[in-house]
Protein backbone atom coordinates (compact mmCIF):
# COMPACT_ATOMS: atom_id res chain seq x y z
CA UNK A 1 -55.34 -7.39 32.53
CA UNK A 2 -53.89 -4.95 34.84
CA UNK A 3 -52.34 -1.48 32.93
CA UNK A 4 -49.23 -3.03 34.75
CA UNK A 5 -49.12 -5.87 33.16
CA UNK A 6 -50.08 -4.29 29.94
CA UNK A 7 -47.06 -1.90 30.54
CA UNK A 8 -44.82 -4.85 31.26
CA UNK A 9 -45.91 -6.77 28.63
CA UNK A 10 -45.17 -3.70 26.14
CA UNK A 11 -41.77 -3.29 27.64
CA UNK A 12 -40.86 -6.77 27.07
CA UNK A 13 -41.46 -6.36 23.33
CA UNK A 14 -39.91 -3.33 22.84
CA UNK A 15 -36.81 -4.87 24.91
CA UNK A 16 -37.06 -7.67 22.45
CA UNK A 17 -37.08 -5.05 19.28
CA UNK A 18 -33.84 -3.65 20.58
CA UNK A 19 -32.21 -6.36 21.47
CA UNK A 20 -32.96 -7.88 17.78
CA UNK A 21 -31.64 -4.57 16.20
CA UNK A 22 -28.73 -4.74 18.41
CA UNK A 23 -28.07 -8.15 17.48
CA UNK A 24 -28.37 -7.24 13.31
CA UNK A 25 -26.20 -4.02 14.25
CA UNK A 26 -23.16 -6.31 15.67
CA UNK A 27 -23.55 -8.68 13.43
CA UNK A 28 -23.45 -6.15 10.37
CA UNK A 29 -20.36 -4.79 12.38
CA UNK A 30 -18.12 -7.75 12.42
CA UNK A 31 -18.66 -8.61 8.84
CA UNK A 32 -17.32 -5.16 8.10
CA UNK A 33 -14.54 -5.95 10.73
CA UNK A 34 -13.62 -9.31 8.46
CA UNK A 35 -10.50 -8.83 6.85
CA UNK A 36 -11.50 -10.64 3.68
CA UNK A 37 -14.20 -7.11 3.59
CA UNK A 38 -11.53 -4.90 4.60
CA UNK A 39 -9.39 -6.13 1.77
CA UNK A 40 -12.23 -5.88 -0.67
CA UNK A 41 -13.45 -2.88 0.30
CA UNK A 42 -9.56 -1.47 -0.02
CA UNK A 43 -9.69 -3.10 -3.67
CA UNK A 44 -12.78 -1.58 -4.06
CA UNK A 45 -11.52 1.76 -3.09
CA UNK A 46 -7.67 1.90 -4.94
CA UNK A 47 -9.64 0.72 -8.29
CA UNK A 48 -12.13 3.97 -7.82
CA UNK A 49 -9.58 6.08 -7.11
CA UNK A 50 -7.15 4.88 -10.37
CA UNK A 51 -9.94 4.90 -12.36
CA UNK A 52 -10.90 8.66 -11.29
CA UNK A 53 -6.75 9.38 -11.64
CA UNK A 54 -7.07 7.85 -14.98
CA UNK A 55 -10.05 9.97 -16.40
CA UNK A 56 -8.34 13.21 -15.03
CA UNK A 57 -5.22 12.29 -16.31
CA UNK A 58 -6.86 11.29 -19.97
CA UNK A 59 -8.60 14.67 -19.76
CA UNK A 60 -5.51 16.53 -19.18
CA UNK A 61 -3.21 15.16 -21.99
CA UNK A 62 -5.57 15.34 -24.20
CA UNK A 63 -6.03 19.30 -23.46
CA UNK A 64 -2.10 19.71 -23.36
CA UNK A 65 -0.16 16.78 -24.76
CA UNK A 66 2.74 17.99 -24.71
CA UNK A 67 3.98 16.88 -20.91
CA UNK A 68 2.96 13.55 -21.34
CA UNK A 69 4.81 12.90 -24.82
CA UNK A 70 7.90 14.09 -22.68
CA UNK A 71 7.19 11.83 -19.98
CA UNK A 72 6.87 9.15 -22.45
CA UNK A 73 10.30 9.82 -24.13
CA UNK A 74 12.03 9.76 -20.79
CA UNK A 75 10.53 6.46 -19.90
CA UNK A 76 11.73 4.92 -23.13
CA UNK A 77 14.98 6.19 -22.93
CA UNK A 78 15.50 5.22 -19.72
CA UNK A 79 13.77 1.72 -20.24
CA UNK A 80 15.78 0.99 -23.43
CA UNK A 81 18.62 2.88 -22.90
CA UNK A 82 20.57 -0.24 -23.68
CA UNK A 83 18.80 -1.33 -27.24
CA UNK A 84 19.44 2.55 -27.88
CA UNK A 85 23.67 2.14 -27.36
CA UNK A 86 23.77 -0.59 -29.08
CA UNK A 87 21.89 0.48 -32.12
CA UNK A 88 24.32 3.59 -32.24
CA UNK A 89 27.19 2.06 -30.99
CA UNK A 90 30.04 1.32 -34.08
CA UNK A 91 30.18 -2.47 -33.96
CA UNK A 92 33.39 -2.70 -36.32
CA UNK A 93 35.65 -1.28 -34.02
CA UNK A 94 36.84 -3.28 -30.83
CA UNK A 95 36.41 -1.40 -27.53
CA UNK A 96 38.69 0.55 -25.75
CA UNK A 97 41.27 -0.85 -23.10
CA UNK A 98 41.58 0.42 -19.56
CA UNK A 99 43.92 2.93 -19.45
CA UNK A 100 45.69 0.91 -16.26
CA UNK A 101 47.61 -2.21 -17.81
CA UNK A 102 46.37 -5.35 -16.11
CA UNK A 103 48.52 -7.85 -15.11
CA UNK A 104 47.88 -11.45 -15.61
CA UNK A 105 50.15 -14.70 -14.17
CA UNK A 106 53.14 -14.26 -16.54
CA UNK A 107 53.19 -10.22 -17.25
CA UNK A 108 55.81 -9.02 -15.03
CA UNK A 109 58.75 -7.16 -16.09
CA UNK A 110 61.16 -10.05 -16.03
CA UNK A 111 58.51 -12.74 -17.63
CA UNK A 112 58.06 -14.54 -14.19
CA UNK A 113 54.60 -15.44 -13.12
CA UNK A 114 52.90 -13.60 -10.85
CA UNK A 115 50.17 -14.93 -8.21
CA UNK A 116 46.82 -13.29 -8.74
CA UNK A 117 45.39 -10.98 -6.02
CA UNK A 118 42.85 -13.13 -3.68
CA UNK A 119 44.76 -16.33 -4.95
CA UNK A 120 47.01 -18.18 -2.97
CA UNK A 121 50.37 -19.56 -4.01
CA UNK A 122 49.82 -23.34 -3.51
């Protein structure tokens, strides 16, 4: 054989090298292009990151506590705010009117009925 031919010959196998690890590099490529492995590899990422925002947050209420028991009480007073007035609220008593009188159909000043606003007459 001809150093030619032993030169081609080489070429053609390294051509075929590169054109195999070009062909494992795409292919690698558009499985990280999927968007079922985008989403999991956004998963992936949010969960490390909440569970690193976790630890630093445990870390820091447990050097100063105090912040967080705030935080806490706000939340639960906001959250039940509700439950809270109507635990304190004085049930035996009967609520307070509008100062405005309403009118309803027969509380006019001579005892007539009145139509209602939005109603029609018919």
């Amino acid at each position: 054989m001809s150093d030619i031919e032993e030169e081609r010959a080489r070429a053609e196998i390294a051509a075929a090298a590169a054109r195999s690890q070009l062909t494992g590099t795409l292919v690698d490529i558009q499985a990280r292009l999927h968007p079922r492995a985008l989403a999991r590899d956004a998963i992936e990422e949010l969960r490390e990151t909440g569970i690193a925002i976790a630890r630093r947050t445990l870390a820091a209420a447990q050097h100063n506590p105090g912040p967080l028991i705030g935080i806490g009480a706000t939340l639960v007073a906001i959250f039940a705010r509700d439950w809270i007035s109507d635990t304190f609220a004085d049930h035996g008593t009967t609520a307070t009117a509008a100062s405005a009188a309403r009118l309803d159909e027969t509380d006019d000043q001579i005892g007539e009925p009145q139509p209602q606003e939005g109603k029609s007459d018919e």
